[in-house]
N, C-alpha and C. Protein backbone atom coordinates (compact mmCIF):
# COMPACT_ATOMS: atom_id res chain seq x y z
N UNK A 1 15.67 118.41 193.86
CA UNK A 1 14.42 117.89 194.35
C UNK A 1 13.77 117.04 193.25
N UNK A 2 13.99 115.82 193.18
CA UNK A 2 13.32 114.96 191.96
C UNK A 2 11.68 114.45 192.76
N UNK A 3 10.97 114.36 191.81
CA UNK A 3 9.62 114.26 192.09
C UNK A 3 9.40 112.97 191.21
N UNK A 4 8.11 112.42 191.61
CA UNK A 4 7.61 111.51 191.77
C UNK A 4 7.09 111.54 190.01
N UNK A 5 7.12 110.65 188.94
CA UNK A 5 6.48 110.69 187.84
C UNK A 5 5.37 110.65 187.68
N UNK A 6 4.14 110.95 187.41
CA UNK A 6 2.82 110.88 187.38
C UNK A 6 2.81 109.32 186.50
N UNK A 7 1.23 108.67 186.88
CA UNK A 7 1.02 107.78 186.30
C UNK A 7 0.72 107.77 184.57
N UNK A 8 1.08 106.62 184.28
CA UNK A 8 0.19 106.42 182.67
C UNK A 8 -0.93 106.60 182.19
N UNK A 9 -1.15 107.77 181.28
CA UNK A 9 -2.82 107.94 181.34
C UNK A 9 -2.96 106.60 180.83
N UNK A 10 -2.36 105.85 180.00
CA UNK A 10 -3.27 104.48 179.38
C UNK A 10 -3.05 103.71 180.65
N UNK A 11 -4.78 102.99 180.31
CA UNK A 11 -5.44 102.01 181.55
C UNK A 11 -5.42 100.61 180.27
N UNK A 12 -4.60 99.73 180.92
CA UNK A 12 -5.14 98.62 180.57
C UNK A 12 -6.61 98.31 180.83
N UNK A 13 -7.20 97.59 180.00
CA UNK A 13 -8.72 96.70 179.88
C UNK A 13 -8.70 95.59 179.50
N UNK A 14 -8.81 95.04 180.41
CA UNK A 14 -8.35 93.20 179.70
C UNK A 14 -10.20 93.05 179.14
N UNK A 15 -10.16 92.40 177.67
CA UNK A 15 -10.84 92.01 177.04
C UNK A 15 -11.86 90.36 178.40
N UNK A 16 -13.52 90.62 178.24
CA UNK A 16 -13.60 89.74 179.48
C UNK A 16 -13.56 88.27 178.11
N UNK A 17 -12.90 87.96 177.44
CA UNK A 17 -12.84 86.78 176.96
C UNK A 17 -11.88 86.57 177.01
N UNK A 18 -11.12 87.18 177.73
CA UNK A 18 -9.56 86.45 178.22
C UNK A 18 -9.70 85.32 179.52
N UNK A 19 -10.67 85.94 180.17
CA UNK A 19 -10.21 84.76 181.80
C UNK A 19 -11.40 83.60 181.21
N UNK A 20 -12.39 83.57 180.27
CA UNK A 20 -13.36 82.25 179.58
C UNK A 20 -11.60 81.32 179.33
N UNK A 21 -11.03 82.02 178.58
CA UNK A 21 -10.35 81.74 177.92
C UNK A 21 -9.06 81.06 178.72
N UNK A 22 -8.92 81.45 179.29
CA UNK A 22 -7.91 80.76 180.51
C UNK A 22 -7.80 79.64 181.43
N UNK A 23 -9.46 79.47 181.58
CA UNK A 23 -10.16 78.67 182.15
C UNK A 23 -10.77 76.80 181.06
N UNK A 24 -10.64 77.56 179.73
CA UNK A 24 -10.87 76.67 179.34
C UNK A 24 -9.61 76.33 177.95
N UNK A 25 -9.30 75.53 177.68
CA UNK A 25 -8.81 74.73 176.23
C UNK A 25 -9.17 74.86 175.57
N UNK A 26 -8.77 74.79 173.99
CA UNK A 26 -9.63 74.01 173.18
C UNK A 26 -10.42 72.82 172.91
N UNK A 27 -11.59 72.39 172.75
CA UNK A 27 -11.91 71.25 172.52
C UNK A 27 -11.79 70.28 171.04
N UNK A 28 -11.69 69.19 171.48
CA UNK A 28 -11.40 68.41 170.29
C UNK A 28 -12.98 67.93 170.13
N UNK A 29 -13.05 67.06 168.75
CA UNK A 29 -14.30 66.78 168.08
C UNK A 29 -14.81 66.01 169.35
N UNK A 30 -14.28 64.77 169.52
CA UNK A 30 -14.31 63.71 170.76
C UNK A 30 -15.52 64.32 172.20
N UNK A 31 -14.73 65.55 172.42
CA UNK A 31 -15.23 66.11 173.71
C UNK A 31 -16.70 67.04 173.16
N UNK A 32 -16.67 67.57 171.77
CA UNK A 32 -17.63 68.29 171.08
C UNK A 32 -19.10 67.32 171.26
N UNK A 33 -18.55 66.20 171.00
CA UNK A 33 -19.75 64.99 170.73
C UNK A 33 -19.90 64.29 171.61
N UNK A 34 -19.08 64.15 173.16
CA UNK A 34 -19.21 63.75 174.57
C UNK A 34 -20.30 64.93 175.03
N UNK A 35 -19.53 66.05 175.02
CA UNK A 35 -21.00 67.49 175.42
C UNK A 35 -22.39 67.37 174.88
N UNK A 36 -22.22 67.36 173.33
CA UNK A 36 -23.83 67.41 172.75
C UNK A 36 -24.13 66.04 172.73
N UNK A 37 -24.10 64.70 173.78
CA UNK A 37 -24.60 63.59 173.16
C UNK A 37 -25.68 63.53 172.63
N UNK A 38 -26.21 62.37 171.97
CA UNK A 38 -27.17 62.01 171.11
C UNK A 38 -28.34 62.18 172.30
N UNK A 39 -29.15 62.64 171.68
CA UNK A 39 -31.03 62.71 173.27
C UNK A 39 -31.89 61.63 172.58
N UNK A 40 -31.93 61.89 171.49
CA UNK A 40 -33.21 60.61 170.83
C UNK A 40 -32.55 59.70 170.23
N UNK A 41 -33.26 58.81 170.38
CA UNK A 41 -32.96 57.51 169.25
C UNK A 41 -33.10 57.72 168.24
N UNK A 42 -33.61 58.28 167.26
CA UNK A 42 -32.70 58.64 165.98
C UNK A 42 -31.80 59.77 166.08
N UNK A 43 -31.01 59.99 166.96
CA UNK A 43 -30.15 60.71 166.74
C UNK A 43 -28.94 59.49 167.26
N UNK A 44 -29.02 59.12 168.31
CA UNK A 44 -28.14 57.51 168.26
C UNK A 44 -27.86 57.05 167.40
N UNK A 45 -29.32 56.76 166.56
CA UNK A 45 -28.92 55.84 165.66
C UNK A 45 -28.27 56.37 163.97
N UNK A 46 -28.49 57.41 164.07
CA UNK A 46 -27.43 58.07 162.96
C UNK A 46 -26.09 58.06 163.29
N UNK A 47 -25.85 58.69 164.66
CA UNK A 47 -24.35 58.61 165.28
C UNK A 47 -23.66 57.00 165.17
N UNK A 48 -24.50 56.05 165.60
CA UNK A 48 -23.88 54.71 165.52
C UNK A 48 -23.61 54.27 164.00
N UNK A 49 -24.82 54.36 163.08
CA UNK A 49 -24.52 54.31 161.76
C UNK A 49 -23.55 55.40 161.05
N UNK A 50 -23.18 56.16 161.25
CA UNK A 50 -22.14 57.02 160.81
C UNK A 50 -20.65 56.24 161.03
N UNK A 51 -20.41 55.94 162.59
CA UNK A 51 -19.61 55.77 162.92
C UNK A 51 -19.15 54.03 162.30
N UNK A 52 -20.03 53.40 162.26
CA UNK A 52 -19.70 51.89 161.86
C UNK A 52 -20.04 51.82 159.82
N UNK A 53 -20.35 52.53 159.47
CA UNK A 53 -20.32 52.80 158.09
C UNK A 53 -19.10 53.42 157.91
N UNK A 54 -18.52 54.27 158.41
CA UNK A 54 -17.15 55.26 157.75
C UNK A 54 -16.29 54.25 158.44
N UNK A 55 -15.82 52.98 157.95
CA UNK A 55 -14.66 52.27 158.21
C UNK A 55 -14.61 51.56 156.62
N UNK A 56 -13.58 51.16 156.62
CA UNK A 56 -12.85 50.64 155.63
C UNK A 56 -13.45 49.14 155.67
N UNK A 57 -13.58 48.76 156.54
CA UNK A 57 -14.35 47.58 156.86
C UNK A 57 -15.80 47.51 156.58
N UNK A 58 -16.33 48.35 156.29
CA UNK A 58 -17.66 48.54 155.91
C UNK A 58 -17.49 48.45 154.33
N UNK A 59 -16.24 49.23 153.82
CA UNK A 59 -16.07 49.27 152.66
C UNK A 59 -15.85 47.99 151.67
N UNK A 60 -14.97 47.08 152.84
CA UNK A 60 -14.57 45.96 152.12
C UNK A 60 -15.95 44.63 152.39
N UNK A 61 -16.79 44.82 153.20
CA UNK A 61 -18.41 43.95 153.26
C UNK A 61 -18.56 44.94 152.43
N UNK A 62 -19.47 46.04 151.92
CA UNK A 62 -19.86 46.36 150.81
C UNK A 62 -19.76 45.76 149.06
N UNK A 63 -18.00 45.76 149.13
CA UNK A 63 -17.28 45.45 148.00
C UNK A 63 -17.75 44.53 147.90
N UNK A 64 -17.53 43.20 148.79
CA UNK A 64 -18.25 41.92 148.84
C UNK A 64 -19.60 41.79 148.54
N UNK A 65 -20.74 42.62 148.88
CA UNK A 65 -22.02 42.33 148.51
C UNK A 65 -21.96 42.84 146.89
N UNK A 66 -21.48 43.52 146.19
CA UNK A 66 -21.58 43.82 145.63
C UNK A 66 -21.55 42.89 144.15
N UNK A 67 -20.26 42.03 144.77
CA UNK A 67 -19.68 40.99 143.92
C UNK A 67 -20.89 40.09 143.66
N UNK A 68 -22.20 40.03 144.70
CA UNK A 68 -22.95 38.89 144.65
C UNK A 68 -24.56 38.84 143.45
N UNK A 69 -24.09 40.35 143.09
CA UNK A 69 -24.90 40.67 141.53
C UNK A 69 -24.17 40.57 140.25
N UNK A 70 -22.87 40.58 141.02
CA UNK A 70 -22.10 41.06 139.57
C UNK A 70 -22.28 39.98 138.25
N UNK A 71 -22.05 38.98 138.85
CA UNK A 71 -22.07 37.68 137.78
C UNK A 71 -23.48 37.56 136.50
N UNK A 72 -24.98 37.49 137.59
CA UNK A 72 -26.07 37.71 136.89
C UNK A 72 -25.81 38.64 135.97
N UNK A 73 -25.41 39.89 136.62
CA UNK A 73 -24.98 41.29 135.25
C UNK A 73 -24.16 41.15 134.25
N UNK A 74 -23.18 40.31 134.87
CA UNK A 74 -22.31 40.05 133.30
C UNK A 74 -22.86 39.02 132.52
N UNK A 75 -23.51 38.21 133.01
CA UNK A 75 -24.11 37.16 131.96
C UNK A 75 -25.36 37.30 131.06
N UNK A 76 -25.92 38.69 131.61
CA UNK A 76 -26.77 39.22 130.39
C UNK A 76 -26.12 40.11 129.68
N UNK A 77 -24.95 40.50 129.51
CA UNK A 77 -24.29 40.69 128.74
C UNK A 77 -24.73 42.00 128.18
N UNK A 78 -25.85 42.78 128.93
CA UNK A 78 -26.64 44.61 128.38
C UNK A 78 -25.45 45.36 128.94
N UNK A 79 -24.54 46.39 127.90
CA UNK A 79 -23.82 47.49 128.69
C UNK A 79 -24.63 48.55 129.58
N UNK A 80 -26.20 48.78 129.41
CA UNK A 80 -26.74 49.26 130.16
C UNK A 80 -26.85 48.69 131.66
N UNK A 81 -27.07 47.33 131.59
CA UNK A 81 -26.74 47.06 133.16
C UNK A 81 -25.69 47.28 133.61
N UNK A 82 -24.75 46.49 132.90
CA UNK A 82 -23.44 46.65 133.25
C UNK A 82 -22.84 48.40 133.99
N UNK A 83 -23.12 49.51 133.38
CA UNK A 83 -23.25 50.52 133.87
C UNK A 83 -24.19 51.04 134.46
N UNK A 84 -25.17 50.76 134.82
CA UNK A 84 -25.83 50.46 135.80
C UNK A 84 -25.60 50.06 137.15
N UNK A 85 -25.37 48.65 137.21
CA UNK A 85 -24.57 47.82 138.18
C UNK A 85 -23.17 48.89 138.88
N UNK A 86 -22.58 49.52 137.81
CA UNK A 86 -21.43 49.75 138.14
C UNK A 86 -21.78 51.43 139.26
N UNK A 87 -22.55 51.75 138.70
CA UNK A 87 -23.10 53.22 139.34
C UNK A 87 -24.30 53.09 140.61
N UNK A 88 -24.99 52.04 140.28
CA UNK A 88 -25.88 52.24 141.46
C UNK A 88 -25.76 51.38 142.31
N UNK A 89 -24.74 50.41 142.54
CA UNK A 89 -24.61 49.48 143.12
C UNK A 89 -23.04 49.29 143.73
N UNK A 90 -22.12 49.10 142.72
CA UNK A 90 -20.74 49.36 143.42
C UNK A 90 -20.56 50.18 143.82
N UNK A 91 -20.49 51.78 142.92
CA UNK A 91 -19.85 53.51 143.44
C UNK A 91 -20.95 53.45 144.67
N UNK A 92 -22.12 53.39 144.66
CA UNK A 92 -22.99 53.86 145.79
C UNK A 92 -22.18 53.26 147.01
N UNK A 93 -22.23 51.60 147.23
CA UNK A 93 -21.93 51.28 148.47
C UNK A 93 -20.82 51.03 148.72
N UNK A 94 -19.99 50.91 147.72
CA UNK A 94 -17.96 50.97 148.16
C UNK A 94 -17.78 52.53 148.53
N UNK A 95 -17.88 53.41 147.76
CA UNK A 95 -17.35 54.80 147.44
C UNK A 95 -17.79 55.52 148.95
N UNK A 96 -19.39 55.29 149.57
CA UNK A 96 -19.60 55.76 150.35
C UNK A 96 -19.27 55.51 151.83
N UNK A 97 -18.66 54.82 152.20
CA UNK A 97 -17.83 54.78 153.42
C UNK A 97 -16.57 54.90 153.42
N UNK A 98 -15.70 55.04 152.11
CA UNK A 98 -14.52 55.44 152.16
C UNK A 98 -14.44 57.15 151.92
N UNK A 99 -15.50 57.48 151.35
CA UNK A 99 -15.82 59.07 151.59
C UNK A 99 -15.72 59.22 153.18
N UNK A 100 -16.69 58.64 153.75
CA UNK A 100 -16.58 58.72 154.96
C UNK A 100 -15.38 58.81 155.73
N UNK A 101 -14.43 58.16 155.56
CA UNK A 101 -13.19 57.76 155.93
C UNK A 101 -12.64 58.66 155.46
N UNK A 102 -12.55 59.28 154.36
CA UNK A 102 -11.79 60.63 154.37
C UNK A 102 -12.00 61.78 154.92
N UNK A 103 -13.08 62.03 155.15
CA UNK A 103 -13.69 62.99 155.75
C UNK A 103 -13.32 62.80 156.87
N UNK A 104 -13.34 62.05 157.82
CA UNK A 104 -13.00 61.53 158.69
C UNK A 104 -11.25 61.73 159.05
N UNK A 105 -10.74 61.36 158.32
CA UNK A 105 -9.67 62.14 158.02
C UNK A 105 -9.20 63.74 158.21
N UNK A 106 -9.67 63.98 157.35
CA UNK A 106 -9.51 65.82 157.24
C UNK A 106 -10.21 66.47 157.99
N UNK A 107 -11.18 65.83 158.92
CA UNK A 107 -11.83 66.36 160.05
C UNK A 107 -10.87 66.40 161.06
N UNK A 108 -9.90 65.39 161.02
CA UNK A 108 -9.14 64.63 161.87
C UNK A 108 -7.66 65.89 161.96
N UNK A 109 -7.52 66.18 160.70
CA UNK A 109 -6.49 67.57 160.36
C UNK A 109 -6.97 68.69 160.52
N UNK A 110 -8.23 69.09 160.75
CA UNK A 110 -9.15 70.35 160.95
C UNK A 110 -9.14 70.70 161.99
N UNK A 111 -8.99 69.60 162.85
CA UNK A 111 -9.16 69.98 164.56
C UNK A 111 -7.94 70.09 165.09
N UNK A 112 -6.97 69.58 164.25
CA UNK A 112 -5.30 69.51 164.84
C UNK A 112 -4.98 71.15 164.21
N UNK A 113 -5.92 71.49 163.83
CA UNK A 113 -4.92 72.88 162.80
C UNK A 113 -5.65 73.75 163.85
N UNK A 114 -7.02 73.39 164.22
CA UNK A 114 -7.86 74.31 164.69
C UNK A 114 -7.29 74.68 166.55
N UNK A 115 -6.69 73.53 166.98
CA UNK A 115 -5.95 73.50 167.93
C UNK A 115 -4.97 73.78 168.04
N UNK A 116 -3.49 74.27 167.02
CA UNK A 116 -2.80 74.76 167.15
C UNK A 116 -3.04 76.12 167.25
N UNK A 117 -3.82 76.35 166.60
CA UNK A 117 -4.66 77.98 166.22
C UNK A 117 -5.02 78.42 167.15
N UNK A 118 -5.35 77.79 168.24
CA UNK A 118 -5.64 78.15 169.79
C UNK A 118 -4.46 78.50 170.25
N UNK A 119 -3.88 77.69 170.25
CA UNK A 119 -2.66 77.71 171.21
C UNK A 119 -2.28 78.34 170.68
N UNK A 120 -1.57 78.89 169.49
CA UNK A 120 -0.59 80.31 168.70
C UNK A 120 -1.34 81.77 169.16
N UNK A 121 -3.14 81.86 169.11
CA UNK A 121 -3.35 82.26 169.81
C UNK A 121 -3.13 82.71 171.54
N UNK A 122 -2.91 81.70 172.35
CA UNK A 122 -2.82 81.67 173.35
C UNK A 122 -1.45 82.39 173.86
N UNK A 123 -0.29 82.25 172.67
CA UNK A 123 0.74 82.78 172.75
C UNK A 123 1.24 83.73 172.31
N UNK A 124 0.39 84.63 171.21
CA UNK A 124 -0.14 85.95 171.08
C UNK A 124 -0.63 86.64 172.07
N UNK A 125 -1.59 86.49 172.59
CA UNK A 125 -2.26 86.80 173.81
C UNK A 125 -0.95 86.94 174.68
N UNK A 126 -0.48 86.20 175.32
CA UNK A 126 0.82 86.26 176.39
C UNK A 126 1.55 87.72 176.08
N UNK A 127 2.05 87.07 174.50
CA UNK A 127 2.89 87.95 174.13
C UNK A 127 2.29 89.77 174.27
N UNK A 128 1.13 90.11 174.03
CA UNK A 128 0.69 91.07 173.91
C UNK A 128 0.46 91.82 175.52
N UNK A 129 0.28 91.19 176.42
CA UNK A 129 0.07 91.23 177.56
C UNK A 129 1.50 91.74 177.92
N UNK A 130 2.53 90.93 177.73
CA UNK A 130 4.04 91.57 177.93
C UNK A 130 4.41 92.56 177.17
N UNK A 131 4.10 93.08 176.24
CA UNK A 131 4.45 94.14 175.33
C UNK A 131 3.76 95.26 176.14
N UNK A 132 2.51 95.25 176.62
CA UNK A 132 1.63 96.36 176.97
C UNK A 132 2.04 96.55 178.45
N UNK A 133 2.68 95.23 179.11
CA UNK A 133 3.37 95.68 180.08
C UNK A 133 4.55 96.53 180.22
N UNK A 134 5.40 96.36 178.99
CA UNK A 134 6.79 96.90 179.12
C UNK A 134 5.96 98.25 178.37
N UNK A 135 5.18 98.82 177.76
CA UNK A 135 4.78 99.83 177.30
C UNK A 135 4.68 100.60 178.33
N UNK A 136 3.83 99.97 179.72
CA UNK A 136 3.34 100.96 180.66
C UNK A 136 4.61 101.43 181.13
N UNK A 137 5.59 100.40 181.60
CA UNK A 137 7.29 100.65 182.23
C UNK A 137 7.84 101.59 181.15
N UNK A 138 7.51 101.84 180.34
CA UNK A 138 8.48 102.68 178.96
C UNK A 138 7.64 103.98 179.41
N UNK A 139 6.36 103.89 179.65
CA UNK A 139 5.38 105.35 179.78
C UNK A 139 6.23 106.30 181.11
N UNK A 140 6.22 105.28 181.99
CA UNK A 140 6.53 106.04 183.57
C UNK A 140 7.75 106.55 183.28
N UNK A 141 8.66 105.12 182.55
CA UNK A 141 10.35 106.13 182.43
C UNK A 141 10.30 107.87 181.84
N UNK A 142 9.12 107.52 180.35
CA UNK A 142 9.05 108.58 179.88
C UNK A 142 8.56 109.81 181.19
N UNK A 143 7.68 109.56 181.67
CA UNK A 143 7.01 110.71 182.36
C UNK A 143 7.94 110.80 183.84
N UNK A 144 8.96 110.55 183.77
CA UNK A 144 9.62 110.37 184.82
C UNK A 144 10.87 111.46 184.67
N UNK A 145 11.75 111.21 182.97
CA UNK A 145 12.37 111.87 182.18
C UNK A 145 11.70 113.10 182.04
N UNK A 146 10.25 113.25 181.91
CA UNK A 146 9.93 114.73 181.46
C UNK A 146 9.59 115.70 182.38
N UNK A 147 9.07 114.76 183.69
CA UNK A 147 9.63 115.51 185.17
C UNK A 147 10.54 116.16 185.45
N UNK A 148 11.77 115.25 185.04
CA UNK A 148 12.96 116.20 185.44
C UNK A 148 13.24 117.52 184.54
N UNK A 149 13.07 117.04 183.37
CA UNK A 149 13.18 117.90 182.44
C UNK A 149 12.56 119.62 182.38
N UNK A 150 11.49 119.47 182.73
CA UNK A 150 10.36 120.47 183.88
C UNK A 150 11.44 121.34 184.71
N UNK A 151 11.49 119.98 185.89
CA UNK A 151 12.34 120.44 187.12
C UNK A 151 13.37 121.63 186.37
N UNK A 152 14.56 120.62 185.82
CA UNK A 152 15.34 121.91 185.21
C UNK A 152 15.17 122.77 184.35
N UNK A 153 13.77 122.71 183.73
CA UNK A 153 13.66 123.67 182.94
C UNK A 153 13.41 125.01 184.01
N UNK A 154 12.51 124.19 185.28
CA UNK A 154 12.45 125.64 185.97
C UNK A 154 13.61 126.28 186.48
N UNK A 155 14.44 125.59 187.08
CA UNK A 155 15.72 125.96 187.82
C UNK A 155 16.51 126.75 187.20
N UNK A 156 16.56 126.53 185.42
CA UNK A 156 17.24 127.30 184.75
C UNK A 156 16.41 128.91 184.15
N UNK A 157 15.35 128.28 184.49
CA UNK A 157 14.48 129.72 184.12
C UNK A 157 14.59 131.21 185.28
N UNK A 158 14.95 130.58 186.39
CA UNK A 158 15.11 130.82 187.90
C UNK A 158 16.20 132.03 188.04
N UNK A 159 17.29 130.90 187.37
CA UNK A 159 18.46 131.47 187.47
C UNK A 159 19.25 132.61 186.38
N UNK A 160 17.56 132.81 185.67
CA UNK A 160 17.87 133.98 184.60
C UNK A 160 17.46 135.17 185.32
């Protein structure tokens, strides 16, 4: 007479930031700054100046204005201007949109890392979901095995 295995006392609980999570992707910077657009005009207008300053092209008109003091500075011939000139005038407006541009950059690698990180996530998650499934299938075999085991333990107790 084999009997029926009792269930698994463990109850799965799916965490409720799994189905947010299913439902949505990761977002990239792009879609971050499509969601929160700019509401005021100075907030536009930082976003537009950010964006048209951090080019290389900003860098190389900079370089150019820069050239258009340089001459006066060398022809007074003070190393104080001269370092001067060189710090508050070139480093300020070359240096600072190619900062930009790097940043820009590694923002650019931040979100690609930050998005794989989702997704490895996402495939953790899977994976764990199948493990806890074959756990429950490993539980029943067990309690299925210790049924019988029962069974004949009584039969043999029986037959003493």
């Amino acid at each position: 007479m084999a009997s029926k295995a009792p269930n698994s006392k463990f109850k799965y609980v799916q965490h409720p930031h799994i189905e947010g999570r299913k439902a949505h992707r990761a977002a990239n910077a792009d879609e971050v700054i499509a969601d929160a657009k700019p509401k005021s005009v100075n907030q536009k207008l930082g976003l537009g100046i950010t964006k048209s300053v951090g080019t290389m092209w900003a860098a190389y008109a900079f370089f150019a204005l820069t050239l258009v003091s340089l001459p006066a500075v060398i022809m007074k011939g003070d190393s104080v201007q001269i370092v001067a000139w060189i710090a508050q005038t070139f480093l300020q407006l070359v240096l600072l949109p190619i900062i930009i541009v790097g940043q820009n950059i590694q923002a650019a690698a931040a979100e690609k890392r930050a998005i794989m990180t989702y997704e490895d996530s996402a495939a953790v998650l899977a994976e764990a979901i199948q493990i806890q499934k074959h756990l429950d299938h490993q539980d029943k075999s067990l309690e299925h095995l210790i049924t019988r085991i029962e069974e004949l333990e009584t039969k043999l107790n029986k037959k003493k």
